[in-house]
N, C-alpha and C. Protein backbone atom coordinates (compact mmCIF):
# COMPACT_ATOMS: atom_id res chain seq x y z
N UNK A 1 28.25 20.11 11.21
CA UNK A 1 27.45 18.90 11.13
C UNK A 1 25.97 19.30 11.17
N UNK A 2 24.88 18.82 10.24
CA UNK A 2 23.43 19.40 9.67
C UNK A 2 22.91 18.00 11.15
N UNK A 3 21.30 18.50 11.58
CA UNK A 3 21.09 18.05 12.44
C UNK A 3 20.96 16.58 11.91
N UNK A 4 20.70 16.74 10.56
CA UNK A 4 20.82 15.21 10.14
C UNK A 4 21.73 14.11 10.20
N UNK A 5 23.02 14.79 10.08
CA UNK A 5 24.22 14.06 10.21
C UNK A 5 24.10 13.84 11.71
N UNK A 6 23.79 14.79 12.68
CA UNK A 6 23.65 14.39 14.26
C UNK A 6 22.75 13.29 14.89
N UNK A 7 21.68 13.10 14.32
CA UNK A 7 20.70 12.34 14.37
C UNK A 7 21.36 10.85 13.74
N UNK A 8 21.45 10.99 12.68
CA UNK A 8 22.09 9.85 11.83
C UNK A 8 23.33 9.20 12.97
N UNK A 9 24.56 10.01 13.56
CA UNK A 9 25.22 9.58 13.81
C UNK A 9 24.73 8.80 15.50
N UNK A 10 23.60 9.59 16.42
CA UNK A 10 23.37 8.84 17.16
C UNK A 10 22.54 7.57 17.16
N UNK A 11 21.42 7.68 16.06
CA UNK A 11 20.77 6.27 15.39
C UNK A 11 21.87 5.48 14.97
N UNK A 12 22.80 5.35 14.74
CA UNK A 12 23.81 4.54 14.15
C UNK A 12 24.87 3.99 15.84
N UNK A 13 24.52 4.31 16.70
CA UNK A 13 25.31 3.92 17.74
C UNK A 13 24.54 2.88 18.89
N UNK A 14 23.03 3.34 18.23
CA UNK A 14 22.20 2.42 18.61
C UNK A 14 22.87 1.16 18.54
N UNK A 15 21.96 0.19 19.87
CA UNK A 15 22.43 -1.43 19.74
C UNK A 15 21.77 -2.13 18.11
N UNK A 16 22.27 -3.05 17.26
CA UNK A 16 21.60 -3.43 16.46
C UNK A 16 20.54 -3.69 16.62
N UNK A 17 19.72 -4.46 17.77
CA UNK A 17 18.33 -4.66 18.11
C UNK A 17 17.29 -3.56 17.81
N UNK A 18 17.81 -2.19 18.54
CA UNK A 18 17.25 -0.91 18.05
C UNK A 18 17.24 -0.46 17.07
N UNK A 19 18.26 -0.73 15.99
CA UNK A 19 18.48 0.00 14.74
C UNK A 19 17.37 -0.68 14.02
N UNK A 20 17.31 -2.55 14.07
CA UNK A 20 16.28 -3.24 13.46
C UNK A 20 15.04 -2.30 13.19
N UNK A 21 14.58 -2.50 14.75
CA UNK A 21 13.57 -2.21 14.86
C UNK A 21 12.66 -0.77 14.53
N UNK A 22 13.69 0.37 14.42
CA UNK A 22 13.94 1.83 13.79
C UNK A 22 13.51 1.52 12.18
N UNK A 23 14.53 0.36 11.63
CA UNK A 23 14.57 0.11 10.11
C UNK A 23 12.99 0.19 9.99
N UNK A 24 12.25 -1.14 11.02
CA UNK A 24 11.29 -1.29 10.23
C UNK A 24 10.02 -0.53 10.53
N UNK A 25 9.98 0.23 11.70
CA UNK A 25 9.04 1.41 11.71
C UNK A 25 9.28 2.91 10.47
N UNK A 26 10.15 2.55 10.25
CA UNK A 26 10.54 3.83 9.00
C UNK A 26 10.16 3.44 7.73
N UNK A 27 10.26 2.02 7.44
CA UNK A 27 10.23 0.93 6.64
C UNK A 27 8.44 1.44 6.16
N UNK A 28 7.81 0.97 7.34
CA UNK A 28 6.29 0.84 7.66
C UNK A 28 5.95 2.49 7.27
N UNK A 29 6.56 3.58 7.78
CA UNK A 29 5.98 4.42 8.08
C UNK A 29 5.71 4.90 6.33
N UNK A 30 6.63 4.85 5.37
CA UNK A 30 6.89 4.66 4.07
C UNK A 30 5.79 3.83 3.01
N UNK A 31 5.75 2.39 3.46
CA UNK A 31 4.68 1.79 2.79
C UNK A 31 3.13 2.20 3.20
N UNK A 32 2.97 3.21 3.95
CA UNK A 32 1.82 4.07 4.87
C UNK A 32 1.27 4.77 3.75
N UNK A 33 2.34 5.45 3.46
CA UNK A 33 2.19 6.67 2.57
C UNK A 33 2.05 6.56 1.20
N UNK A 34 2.29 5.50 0.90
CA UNK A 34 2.49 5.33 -0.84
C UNK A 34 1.17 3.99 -0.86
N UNK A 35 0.39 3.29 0.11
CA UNK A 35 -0.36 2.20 0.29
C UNK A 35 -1.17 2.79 -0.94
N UNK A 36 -2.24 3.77 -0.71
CA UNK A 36 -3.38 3.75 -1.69
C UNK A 36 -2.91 4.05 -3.27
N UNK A 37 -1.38 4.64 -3.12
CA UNK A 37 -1.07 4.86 -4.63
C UNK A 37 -1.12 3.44 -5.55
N UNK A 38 -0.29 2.85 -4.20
CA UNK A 38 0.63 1.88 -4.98
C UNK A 38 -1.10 1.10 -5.01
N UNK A 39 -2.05 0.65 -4.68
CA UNK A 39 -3.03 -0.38 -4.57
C UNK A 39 -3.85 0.35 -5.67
N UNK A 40 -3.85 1.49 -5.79
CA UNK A 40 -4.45 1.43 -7.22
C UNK A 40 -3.91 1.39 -8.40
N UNK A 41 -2.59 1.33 -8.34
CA UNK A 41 -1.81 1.03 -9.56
C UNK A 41 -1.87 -0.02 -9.94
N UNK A 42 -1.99 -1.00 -8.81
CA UNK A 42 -1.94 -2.61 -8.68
C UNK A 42 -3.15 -2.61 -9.23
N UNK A 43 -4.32 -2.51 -8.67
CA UNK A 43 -5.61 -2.86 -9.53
C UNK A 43 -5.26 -2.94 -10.68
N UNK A 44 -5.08 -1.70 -11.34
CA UNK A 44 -5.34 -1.17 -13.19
C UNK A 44 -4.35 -2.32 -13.81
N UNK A 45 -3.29 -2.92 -13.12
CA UNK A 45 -2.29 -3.79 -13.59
C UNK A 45 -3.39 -4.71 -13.54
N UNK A 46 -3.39 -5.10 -12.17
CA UNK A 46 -4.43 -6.27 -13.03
C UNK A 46 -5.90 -6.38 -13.43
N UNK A 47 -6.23 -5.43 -13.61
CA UNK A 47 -7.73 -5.35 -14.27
C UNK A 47 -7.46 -5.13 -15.74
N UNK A 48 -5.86 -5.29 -16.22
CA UNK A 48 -5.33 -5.00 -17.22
C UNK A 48 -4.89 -6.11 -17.87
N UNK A 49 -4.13 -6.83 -17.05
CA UNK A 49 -3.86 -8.15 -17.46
C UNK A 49 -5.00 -9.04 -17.82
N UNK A 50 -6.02 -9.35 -16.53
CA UNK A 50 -7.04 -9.81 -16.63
C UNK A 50 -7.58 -9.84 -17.84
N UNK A 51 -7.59 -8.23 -18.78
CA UNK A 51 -8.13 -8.05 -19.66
C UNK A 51 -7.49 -8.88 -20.97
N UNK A 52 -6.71 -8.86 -20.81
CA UNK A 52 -5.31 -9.42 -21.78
C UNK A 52 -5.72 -10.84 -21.85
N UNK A 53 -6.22 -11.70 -20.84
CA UNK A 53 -6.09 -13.09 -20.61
C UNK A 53 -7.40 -13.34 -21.28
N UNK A 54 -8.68 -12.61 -20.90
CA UNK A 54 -9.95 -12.84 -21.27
C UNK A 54 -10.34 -12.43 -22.98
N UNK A 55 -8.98 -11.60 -23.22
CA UNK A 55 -9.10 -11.73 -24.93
C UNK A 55 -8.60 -12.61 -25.71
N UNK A 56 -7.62 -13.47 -24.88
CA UNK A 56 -6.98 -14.26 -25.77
C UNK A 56 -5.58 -13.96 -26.29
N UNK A 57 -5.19 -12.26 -26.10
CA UNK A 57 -4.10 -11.61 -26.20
C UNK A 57 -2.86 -12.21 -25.61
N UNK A 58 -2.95 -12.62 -24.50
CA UNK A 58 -2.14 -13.18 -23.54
C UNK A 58 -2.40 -14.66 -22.88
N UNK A 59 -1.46 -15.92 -23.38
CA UNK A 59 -1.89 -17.19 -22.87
C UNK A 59 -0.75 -16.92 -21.50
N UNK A 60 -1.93 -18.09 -20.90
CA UNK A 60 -1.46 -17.89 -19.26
C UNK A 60 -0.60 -19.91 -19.46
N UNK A 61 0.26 -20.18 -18.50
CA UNK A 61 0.46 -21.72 -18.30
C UNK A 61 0.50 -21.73 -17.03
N UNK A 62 0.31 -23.09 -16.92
CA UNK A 62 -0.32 -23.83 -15.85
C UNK A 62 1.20 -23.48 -14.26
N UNK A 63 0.74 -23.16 -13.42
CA UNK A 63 2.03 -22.75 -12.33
C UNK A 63 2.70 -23.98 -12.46
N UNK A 64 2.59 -25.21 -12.52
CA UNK A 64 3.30 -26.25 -11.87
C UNK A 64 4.67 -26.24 -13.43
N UNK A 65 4.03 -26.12 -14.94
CA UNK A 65 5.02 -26.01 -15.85
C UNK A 65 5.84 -24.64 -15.35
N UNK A 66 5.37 -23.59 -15.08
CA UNK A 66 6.48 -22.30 -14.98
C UNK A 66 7.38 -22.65 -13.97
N UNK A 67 6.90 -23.01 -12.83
CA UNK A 67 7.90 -23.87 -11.86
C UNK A 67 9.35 -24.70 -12.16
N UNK A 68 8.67 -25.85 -13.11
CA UNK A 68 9.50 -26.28 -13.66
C UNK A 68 10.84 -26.40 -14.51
N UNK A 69 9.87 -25.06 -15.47
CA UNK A 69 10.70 -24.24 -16.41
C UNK A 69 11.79 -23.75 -15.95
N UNK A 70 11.30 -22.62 -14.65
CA UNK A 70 12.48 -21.96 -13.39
C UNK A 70 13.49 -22.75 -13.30
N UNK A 71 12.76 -23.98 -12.69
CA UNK A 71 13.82 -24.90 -11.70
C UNK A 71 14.81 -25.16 -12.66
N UNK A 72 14.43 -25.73 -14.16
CA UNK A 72 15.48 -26.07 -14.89
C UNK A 72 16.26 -24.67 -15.41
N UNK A 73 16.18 -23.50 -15.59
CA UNK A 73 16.30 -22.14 -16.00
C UNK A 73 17.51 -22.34 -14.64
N UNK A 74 17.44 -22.23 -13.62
CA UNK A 74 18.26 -21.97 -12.34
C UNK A 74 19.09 -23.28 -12.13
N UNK A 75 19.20 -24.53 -12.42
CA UNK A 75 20.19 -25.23 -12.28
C UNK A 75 21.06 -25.43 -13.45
N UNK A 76 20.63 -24.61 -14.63
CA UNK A 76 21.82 -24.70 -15.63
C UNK A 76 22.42 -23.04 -15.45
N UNK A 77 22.49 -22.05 -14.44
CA UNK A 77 22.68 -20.97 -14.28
C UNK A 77 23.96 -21.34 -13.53
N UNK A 78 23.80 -22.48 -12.34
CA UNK A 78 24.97 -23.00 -11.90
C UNK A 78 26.27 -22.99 -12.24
């Protein structure tokens, strides 16, 4: 058994309360590390789109029609 499997198997005997709370510090410790990648990727997306909208390339509609659209999209999915 690799110390991983040892580790693994005593994190796993944890009470669920603990395991939660394990999840989401590991969870966190993860979105830590990838924060500035992922936020400048996000910019260029939308300093990209943005660009798209302000040419005319891309029409935007109003949230309350896309809403709508959904709602009816998801009750004939039923």
């Amino acid at each position: 058994m690799t110390d991983f499997d040892k580790i693994t198997s005593n994190l796993l005997a944890l009470p669920v309360e603990k395991r939660a709370t394990l999840a989401e510090i590991l969870i966190q410790s993860l979105d830590e590390k990838e924060s500035d990648h992922v936020r400048s990727n996000w910019l260029l997306e939308i300093q990209r789109r943005d660009q798209e909208i302000r040419s005319g390339q891309d029409v935007t509609k109003p949230a309350e029609l896309v809403l709508k659209e959904v709602r009816a999209k998801l009750r004939c999915a039923k």
